[in-house]
C-alpha atoms as a PDB file:
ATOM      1  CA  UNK A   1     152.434 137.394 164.315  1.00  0.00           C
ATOM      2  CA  UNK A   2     156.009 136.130 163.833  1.00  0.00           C
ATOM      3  CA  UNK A   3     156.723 139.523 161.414  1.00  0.00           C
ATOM      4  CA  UNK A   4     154.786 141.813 164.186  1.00  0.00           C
ATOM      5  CA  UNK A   5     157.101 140.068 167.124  1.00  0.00           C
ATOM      6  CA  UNK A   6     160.244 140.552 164.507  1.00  0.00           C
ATOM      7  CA  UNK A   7     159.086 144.715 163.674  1.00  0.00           C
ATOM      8  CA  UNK A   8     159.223 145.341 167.561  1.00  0.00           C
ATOM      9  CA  UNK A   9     162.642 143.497 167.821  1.00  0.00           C
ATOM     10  CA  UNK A  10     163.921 145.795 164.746  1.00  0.00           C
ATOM     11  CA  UNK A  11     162.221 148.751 165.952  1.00  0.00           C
ATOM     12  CA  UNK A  12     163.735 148.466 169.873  1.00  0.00           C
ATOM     13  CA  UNK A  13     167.383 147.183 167.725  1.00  0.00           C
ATOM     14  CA  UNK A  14     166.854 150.566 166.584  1.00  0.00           C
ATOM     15  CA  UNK A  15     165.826 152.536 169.622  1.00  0.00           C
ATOM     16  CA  UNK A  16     168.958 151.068 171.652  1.00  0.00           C
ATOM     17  CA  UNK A  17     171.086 152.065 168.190  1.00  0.00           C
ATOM     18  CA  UNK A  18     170.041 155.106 167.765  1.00  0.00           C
ATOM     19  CA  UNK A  19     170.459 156.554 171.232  1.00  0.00           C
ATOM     20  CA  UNK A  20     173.850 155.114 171.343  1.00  0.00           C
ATOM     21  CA  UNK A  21     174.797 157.236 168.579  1.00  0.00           C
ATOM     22  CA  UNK A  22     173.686 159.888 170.194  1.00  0.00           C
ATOM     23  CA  UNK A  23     175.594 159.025 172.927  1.00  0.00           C
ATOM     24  CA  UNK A  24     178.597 158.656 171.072  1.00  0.00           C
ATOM     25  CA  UNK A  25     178.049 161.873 169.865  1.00  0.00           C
ATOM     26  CA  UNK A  26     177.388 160.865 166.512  1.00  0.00           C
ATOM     27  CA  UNK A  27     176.779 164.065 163.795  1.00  0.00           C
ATOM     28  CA  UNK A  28     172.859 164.329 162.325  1.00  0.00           C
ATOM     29  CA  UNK A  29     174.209 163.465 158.932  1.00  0.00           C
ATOM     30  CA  UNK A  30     175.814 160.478 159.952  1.00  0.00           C
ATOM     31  CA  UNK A  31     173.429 159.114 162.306  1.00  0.00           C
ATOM     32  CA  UNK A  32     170.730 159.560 159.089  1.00  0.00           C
ATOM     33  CA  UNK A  33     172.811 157.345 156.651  1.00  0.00           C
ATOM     34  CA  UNK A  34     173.766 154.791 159.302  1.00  0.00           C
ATOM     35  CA  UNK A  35     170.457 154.523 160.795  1.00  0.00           C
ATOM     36  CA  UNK A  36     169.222 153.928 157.246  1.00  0.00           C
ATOM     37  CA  UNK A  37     171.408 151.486 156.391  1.00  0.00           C
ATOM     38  CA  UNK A  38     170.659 149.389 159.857  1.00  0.00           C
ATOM     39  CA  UNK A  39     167.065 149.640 158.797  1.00  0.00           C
ATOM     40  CA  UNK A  40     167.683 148.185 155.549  1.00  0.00           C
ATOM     41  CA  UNK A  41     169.877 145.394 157.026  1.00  0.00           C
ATOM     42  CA  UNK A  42     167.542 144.543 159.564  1.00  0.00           C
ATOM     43  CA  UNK A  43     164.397 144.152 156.999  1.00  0.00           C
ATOM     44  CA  UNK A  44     166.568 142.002 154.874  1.00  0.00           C
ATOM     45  CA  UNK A  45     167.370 140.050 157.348  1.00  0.00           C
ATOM     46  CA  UNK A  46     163.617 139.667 158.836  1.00  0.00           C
ATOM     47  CA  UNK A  47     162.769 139.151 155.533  1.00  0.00           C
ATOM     48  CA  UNK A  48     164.650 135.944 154.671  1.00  0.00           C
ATOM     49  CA  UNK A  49     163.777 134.335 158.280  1.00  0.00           C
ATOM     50  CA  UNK A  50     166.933 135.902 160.339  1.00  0.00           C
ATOM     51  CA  UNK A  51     166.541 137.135 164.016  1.00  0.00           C
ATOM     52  CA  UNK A  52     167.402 140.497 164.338  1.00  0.00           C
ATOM     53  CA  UNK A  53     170.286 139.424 166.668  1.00  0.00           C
ATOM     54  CA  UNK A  54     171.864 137.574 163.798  1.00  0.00           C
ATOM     55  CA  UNK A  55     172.194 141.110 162.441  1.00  0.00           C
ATOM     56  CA  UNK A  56     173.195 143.120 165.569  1.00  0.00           C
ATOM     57  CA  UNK A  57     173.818 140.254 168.109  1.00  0.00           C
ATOM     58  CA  UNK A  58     172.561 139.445 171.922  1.00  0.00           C
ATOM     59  CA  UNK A  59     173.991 143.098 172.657  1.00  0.00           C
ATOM     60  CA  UNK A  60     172.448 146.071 170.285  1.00  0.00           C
ATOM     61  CA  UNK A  61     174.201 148.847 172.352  1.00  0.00           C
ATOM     62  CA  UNK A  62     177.705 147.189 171.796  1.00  0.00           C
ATOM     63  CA  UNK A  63     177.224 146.491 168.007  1.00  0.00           C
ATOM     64  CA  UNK A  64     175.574 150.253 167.872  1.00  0.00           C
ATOM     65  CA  UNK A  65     179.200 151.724 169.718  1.00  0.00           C
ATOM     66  CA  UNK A  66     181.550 149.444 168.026  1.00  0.00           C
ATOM     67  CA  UNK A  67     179.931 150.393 164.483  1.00  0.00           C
ATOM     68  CA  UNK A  68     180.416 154.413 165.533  1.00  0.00           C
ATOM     69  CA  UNK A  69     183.530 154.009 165.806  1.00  0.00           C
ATOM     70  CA  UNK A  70     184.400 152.388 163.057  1.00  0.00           C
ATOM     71  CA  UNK A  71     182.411 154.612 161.162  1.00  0.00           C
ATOM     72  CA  UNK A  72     182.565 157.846 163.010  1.00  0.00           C
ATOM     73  CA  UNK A  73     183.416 161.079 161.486  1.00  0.00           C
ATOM     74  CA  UNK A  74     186.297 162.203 163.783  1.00  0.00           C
ATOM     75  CA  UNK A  75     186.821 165.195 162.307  1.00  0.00           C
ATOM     76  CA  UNK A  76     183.278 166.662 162.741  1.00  0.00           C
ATOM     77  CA  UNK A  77     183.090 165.522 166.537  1.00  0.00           C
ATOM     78  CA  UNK A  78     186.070 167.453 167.466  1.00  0.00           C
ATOM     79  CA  UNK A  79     185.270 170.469 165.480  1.00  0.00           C
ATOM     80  CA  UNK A  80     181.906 170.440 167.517  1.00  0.00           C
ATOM     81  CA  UNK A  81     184.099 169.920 170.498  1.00  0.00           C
ATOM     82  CA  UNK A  82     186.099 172.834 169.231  1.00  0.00           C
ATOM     83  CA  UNK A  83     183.174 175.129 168.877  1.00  0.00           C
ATOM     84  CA  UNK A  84     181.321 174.501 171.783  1.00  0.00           C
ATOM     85  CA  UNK A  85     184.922 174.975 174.446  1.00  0.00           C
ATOM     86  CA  UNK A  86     185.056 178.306 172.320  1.00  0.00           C
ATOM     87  CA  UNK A  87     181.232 179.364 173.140  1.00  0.00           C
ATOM     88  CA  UNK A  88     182.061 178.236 176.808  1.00  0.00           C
ATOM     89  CA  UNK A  89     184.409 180.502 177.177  1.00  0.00           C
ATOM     90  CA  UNK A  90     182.434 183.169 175.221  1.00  0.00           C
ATOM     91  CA  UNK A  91     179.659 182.962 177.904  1.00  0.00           C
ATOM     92  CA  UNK A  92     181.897 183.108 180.533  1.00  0.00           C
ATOM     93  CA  UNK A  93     183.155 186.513 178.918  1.00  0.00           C
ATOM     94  CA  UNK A  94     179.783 187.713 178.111  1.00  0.00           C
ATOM     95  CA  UNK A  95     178.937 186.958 182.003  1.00  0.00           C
ATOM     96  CA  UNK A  96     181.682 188.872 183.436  1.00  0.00           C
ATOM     97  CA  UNK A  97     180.852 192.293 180.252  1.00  0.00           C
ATOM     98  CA  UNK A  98     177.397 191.607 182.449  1.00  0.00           C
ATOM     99  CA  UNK A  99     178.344 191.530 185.455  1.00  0.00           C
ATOM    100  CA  UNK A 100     180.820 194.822 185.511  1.00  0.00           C
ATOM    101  CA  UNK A 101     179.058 196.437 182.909  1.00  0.00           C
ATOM    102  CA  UNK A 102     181.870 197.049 180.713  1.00  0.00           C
ATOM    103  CA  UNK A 103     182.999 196.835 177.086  1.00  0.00           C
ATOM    104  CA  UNK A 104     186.496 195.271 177.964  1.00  0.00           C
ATOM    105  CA  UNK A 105     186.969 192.813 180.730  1.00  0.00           C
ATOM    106  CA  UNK A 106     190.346 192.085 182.541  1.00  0.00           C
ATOM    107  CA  UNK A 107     191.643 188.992 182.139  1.00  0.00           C
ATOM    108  CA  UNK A 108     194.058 187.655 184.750  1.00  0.00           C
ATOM    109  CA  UNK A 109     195.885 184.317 185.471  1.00  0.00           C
ATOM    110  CA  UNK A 110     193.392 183.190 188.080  1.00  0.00           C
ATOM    111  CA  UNK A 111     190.556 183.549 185.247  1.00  0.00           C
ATOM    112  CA  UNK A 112     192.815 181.970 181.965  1.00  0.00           C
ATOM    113  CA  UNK A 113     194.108 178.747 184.859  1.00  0.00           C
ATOM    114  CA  UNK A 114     190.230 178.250 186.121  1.00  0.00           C
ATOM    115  CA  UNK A 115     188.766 178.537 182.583  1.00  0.00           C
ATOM    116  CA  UNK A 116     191.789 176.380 180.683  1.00  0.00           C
ATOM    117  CA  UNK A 117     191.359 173.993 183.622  1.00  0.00           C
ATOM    118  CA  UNK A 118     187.323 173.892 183.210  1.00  0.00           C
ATOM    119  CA  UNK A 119     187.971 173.920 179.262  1.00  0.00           C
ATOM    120  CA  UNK A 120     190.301 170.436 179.490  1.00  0.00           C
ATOM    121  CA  UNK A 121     187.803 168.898 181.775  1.00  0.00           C
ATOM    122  CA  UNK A 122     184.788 169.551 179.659  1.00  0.00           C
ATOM    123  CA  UNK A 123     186.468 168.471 176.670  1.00  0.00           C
ATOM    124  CA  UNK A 124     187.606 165.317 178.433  1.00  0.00           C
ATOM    125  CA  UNK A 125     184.363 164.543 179.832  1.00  0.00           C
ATOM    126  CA  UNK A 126     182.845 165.732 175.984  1.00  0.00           C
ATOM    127  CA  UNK A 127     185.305 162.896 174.617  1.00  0.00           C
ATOM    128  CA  UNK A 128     184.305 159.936 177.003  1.00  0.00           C
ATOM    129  CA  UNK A 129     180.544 161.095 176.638  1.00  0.00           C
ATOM    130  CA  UNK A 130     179.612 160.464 180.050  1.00  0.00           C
ATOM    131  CA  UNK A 131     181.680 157.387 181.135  1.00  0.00           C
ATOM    132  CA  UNK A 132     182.882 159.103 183.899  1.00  0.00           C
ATOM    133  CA  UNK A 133     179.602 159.886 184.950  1.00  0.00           C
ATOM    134  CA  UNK A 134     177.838 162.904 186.689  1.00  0.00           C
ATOM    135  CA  UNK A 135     178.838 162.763 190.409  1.00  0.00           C
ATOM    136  CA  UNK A 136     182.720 161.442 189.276  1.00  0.00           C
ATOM    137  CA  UNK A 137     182.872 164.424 187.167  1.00  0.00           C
ATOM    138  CA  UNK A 138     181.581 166.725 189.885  1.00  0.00           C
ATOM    139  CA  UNK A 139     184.573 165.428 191.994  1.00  0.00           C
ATOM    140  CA  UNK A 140     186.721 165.463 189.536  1.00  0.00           C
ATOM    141  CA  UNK A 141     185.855 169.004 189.022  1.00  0.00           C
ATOM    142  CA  UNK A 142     185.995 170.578 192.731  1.00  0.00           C
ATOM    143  CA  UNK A 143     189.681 168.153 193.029  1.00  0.00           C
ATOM    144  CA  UNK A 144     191.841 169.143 189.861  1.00  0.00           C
ATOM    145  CA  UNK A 145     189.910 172.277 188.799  1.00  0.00           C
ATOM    146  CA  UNK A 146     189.102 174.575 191.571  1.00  0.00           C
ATOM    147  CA  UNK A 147     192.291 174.741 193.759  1.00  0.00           C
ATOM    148  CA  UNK A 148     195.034 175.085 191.144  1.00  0.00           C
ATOM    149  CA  UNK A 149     192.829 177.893 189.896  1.00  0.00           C
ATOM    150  CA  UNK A 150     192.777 179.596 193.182  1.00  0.00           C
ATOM    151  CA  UNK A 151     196.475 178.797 193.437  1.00  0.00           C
ATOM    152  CA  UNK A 152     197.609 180.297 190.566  1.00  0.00           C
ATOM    153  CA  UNK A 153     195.261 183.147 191.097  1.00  0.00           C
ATOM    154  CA  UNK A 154     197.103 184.045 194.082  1.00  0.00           C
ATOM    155  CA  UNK A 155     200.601 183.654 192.294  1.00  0.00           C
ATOM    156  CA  UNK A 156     200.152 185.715 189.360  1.00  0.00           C
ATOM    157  CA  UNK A 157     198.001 189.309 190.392  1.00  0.00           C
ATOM    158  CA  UNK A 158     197.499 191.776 187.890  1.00  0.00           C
ATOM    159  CA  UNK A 159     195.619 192.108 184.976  1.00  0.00           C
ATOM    160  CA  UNK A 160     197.275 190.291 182.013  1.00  0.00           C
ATOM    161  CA  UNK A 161     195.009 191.633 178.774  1.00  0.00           C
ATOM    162  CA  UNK A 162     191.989 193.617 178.196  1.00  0.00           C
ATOM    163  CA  UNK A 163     189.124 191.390 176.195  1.00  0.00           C
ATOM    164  CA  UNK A 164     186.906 193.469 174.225  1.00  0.00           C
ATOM    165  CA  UNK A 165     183.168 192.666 174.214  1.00  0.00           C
ATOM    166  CA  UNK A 166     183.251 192.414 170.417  1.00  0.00           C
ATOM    167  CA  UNK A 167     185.885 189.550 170.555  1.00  0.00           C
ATOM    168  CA  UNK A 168     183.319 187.705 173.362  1.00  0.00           C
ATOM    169  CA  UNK A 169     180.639 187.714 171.027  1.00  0.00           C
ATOM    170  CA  UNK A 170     183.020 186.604 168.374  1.00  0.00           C
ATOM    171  CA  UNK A 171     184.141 183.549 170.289  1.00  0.00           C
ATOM    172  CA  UNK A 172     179.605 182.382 169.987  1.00  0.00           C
ATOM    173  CA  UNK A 173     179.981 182.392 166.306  1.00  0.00           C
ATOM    174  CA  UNK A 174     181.759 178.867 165.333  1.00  0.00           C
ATOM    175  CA  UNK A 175     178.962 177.551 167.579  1.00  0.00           C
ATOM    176  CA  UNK A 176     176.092 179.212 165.406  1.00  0.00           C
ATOM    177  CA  UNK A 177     177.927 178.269 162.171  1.00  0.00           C
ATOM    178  CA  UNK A 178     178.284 174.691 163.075  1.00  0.00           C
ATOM    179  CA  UNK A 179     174.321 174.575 164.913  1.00  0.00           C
ATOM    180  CA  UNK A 180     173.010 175.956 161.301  1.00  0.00           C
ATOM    181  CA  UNK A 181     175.384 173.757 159.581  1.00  0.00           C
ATOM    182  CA  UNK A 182     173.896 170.710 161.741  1.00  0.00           C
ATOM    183  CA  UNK A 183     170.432 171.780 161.670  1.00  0.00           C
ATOM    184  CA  UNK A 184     171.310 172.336 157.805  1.00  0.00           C
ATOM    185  CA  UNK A 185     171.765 168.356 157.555  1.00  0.00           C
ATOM    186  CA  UNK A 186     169.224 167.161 160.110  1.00  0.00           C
ATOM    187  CA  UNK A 187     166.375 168.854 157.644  1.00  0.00           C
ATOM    188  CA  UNK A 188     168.321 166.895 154.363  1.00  0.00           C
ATOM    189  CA  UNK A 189     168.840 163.724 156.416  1.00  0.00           C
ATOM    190  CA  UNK A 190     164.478 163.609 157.068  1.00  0.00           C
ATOM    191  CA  UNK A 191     163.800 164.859 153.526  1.00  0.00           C
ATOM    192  CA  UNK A 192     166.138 162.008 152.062  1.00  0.00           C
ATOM    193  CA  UNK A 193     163.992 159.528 154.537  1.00  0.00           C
ATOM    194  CA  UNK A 194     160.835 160.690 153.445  1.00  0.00           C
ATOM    195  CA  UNK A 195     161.588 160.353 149.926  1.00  0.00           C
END
């Protein structure tokens, strides 16, 4: 009974890890070998007659965000970052080809200050991972974002550049790259497990 009590304890130690890894935004490859190497731990440790919490102590979330960033892969998390500001403003692109059914778009202050503006607040609210949570970053948003767009829309008029719908689609591609490149190591990560 005392190993069944001690599997549920390892397995939860393990729920509360891995979602904080997730949280933390934590790349598939990374999250594979750590979570592997907390499993190990953790069945060593039940093994010889140690509480999980000697392991991971009285606060798995803590131990699970403190070990990220010790461990963390910096360099992949911002080049995700990267990518995914790029594909924003892709879409946003894409939207307005849509919308005025054109092959070039105009781009004018108003549009580069509102999308730059949008761009720094996702990335900031990318790189807390959702401290500032939903309704702060909503407020945040319609306070620093949406009238220094419309102010320096009205400042600047005129057309600055032409973007060509080629260059939009262009802007989606170090997204697709790094999703294959993920999915790439989420499909080695389970076949090492399962070996």
């Amino acid at each position: 009974m005392a190993t069944e009590e001690a599997t549920l304890t390892l397995e939860r130690a393990m729920s509360i890890c891995r979602a904080n890894w997730d949280l933390y935004g934590i790349s598939t490859r990374a999250r594979a070998d750590m979570e592997a190497e907390l499993r190990e731990h953790l069945r060593e440790a039940v093994a010889r007659g140690r509480s999980v919490e000697a392991v991971v102590g009285t606060d798995p979330a803590a131990f699970a965000m403190d070990w990220a960033r010790a461990r963390a892969s910096r360099p992949e998390r911002w080049t995700r970052m990267a990518t995914n500001m790029g594909a924003f403003a892709g879409l946003i692109l894409l939207f307005r080809h849509l919308v005025l059914r054109s092959t070039e778009v105009p781009v004018t202050a108003g549009h580069l200050a509102l999308t730059g503006l949008i761009l720094i607040l996702l990335w900031t609210a990318e790189s807390r991972r959702g401290a500032l949570g939903f309704w702060r970053f909503q407020l945040l948003c319609a306070a620093f974002v949406i009238p220094p767009a419309i102010a320096i829309g009205m400042l600047v008029e005129g057309t600055l550049f032409q973007v060509p719908l080629w260059a939009s689609v262009g802007a989606l591609l170090p997204t697709l790259v790094w999703s294959a490149w993920e999915k790439r190591g989420r499909h080695g990560a389970s076949a090492g497990a399962q070996s």
